[in-house]
C-alpha atoms as a PDB file:
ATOM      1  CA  UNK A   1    -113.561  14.895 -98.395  1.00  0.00           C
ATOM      2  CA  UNK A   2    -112.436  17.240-101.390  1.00  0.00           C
ATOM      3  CA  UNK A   3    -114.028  20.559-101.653  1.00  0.00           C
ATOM      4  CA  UNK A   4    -113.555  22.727-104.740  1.00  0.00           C
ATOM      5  CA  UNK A   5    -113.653  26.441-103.995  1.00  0.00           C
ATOM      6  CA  UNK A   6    -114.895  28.605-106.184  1.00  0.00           C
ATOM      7  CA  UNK A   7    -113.989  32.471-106.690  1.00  0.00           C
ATOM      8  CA  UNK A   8    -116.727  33.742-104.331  1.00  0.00           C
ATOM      9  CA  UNK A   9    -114.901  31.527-101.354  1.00  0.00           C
ATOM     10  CA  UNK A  10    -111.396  32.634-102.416  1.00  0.00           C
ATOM     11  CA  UNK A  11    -112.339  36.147-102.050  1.00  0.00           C
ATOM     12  CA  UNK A  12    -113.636  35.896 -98.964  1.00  0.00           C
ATOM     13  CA  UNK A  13    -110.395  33.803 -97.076  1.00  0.00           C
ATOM     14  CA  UNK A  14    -107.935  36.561 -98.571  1.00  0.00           C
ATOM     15  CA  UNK A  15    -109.488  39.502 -97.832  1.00  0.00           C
ATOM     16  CA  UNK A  16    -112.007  41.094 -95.557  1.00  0.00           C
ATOM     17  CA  UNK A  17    -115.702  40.806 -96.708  1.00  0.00           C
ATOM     18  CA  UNK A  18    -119.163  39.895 -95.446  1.00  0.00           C
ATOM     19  CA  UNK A  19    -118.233  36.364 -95.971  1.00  0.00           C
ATOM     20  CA  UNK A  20    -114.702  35.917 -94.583  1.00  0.00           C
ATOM     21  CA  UNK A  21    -115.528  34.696 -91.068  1.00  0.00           C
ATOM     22  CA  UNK A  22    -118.385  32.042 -92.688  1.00  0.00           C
ATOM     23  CA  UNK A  23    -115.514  31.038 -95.033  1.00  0.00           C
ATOM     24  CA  UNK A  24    -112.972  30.169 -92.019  1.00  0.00           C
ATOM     25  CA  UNK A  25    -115.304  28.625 -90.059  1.00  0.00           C
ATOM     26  CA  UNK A  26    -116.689  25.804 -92.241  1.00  0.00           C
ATOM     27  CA  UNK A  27    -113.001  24.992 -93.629  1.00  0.00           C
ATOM     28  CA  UNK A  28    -111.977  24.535 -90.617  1.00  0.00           C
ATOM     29  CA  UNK A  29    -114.847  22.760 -89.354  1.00  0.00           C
ATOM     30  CA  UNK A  30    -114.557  19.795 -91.988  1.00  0.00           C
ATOM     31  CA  UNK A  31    -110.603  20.248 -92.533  1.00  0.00           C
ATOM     32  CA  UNK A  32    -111.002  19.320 -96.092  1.00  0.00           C
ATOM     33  CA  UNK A  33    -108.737  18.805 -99.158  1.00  0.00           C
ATOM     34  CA  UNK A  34    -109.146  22.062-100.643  1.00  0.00           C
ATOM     35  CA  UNK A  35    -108.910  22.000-104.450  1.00  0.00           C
ATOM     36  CA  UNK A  36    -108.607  25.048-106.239  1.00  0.00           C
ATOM     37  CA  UNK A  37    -108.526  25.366-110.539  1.00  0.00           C
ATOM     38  CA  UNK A  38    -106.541  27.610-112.816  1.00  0.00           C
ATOM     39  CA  UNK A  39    -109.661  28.905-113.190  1.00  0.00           C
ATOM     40  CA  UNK A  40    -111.008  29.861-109.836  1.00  0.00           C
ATOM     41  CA  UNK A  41    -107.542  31.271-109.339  1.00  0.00           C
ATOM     42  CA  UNK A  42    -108.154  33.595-112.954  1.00  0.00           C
ATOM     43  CA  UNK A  43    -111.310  34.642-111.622  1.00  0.00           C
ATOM     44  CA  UNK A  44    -109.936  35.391-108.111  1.00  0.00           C
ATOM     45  CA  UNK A  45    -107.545  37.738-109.603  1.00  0.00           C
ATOM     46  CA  UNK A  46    -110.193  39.300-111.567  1.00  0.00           C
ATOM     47  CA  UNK A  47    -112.443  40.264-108.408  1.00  0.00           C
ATOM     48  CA  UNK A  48    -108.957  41.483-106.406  1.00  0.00           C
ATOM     49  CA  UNK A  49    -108.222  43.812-109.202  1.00  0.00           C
ATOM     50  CA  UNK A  50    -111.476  44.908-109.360  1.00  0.00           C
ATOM     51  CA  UNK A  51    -111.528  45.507-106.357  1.00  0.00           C
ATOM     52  CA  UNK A  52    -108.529  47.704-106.598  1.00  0.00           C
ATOM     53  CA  UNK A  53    -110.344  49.778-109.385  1.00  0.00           C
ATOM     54  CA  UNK A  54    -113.001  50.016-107.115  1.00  0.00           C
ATOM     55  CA  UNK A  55    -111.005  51.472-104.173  1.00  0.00           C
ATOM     56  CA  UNK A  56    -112.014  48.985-101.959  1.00  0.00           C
ATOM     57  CA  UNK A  57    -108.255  47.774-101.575  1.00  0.00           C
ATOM     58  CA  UNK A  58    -105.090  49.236-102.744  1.00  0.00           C
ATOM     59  CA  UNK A  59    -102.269  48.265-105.059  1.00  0.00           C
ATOM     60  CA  UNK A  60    -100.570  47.385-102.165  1.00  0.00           C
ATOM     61  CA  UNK A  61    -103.219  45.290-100.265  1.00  0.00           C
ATOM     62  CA  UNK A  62    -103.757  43.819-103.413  1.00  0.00           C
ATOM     63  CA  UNK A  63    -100.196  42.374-103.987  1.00  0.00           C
ATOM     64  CA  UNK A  64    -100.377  41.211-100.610  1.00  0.00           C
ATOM     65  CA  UNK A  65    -103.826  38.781-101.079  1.00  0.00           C
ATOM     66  CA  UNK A  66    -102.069  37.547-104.694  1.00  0.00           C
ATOM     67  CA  UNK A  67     -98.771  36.407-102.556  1.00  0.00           C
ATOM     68  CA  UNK A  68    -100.759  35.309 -99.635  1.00  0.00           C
ATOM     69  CA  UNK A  69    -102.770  32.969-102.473  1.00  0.00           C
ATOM     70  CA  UNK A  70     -99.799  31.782-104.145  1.00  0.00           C
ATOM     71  CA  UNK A  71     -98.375  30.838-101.067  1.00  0.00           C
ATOM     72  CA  UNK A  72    -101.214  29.306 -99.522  1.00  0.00           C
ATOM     73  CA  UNK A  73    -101.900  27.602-103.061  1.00  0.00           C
ATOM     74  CA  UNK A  74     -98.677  25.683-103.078  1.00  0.00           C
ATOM     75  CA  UNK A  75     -98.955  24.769 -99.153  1.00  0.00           C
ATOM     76  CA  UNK A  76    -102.784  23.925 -98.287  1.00  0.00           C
ATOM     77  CA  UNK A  77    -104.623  23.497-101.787  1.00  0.00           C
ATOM     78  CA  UNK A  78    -104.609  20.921-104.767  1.00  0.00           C
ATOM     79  CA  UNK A  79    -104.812  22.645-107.703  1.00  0.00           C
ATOM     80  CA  UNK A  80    -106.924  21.653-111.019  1.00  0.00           C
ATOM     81  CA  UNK A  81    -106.461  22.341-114.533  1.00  0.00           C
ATOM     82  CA  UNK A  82    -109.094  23.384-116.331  1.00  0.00           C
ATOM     83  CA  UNK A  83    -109.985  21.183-119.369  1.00  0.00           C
ATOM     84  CA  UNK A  84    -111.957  20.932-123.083  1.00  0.00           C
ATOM     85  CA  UNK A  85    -114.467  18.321-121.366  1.00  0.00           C
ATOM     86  CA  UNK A  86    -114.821  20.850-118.458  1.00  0.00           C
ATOM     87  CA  UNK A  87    -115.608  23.472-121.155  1.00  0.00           C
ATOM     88  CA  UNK A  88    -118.144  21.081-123.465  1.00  0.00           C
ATOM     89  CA  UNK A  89    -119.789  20.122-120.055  1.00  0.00           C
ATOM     90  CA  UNK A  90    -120.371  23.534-119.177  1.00  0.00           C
ATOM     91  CA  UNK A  91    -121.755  24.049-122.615  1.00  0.00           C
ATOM     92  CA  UNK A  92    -124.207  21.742-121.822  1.00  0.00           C
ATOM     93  CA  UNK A  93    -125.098  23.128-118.663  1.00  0.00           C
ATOM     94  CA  UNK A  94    -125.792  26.298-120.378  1.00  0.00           C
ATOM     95  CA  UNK A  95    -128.167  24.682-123.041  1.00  0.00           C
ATOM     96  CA  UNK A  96    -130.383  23.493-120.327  1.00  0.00           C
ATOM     97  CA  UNK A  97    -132.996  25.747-119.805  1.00  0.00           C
ATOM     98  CA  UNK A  98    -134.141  24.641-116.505  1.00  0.00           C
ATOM     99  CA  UNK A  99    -130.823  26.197-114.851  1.00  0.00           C
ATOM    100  CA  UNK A 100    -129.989  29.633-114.355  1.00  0.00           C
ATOM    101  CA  UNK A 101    -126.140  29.878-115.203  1.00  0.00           C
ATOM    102  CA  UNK A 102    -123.474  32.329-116.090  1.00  0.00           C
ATOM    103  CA  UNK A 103    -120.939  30.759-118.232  1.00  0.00           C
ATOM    104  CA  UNK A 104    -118.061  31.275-115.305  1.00  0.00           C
ATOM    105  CA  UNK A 105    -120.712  29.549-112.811  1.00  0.00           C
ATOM    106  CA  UNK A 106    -121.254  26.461-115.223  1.00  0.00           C
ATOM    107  CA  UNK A 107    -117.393  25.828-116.114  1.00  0.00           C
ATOM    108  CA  UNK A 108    -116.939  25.777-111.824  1.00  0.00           C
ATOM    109  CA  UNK A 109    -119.504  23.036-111.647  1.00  0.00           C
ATOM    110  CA  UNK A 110    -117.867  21.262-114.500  1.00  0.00           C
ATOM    111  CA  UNK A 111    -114.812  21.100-112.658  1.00  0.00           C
ATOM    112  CA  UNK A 112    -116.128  20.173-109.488  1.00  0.00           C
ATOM    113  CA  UNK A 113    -118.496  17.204-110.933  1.00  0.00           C
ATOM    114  CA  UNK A 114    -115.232  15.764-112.973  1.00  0.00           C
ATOM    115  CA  UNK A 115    -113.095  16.197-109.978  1.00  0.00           C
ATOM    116  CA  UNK A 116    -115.408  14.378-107.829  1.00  0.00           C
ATOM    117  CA  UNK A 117    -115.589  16.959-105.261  1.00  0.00           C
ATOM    118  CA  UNK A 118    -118.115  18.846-103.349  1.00  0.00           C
ATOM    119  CA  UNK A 119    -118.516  22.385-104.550  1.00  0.00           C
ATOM    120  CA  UNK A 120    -118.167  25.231-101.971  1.00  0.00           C
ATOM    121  CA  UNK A 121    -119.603  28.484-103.117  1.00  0.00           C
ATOM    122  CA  UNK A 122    -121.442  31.769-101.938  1.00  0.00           C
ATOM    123  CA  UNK A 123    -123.220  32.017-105.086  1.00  0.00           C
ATOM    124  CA  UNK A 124    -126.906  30.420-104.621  1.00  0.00           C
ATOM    125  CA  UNK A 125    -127.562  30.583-108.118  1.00  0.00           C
ATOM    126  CA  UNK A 126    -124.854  28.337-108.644  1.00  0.00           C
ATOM    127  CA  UNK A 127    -125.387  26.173-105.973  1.00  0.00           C
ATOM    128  CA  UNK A 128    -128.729  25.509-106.658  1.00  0.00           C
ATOM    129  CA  UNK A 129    -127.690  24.702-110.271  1.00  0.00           C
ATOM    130  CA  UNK A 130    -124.822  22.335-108.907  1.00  0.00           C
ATOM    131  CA  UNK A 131    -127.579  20.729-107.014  1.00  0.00           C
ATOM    132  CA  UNK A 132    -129.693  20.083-110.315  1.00  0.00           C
ATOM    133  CA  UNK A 133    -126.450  19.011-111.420  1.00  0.00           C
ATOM    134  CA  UNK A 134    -125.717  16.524-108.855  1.00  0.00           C
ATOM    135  CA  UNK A 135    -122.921  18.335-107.491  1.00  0.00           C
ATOM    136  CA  UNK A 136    -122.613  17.678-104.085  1.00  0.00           C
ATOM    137  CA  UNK A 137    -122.343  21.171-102.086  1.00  0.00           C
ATOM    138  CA  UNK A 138    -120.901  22.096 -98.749  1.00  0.00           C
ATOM    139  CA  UNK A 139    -123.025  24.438 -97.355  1.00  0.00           C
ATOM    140  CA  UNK A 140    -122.280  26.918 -94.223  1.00  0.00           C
END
């Protein structure tokens, strides 16, 4: 089973949040390939740093979840590029009325429908849209 994790999931396994201990549990509960895309990984750094700004973590703490990410990256996780299809498809997404998408949420479906893998996310929004999308999801 491959699981695509989106930004919402990588928060939550490098740092402390409301989600952290659901985000553990169900990975290790269906030991799955993890796949994770230059893009999740963009957007991961985004919410870290933010979260810096924020004062919710420091500089320091912060350093520490990007080199506990890289490492874990390179040991436990396939990684996916993101591509022009992945963008078009998420276009497409977007132009559906029916669905209630950001354009970050869209692209992560994209990637997880080309990549064949089930999308793991916190976001219901998105998962709900994945569904419509025929994404299978892995829920906790």
């Amino acid at each position: 089973m491959s699981v695509y994790l989106d930004a919402s999931i990588l928060v939550a396994l490098f740092t402390n949040d409301a989600h952290t201990d659901r985000a553990n549990a169900l990975l290790r509960r269906h030991t799955p390939i993890v796949i994770v895309s230059d893009f999740a990984a963009a957007e991961f750094a985004s919410a870290i740093a933010r979260r810096v700004r924020t004062k919710d973590l420091t500089a320091r703490q912060a350093n520490i979840c990007f080199s506990n990410f890289d490492v874990w990256t390179v040991e436990a996780a396939a990684r996916a590029q993101t591509t022009n299809a992945d963008i078009s498809s998420a276009a497409s997404y977007l132009r559906r009325l029916d669905l209630t998408l950001r354009t970050p949420d869209a692209i992560h479906i994209a990637i997880a429908r080309r990549i064949d893998a089930s999308l793991f996310t916190f976001d219901e929004q998105m998962a709900d849209a994945g569904h419509k999308l025929g994404v299978e999801l892995l829920r906790a």
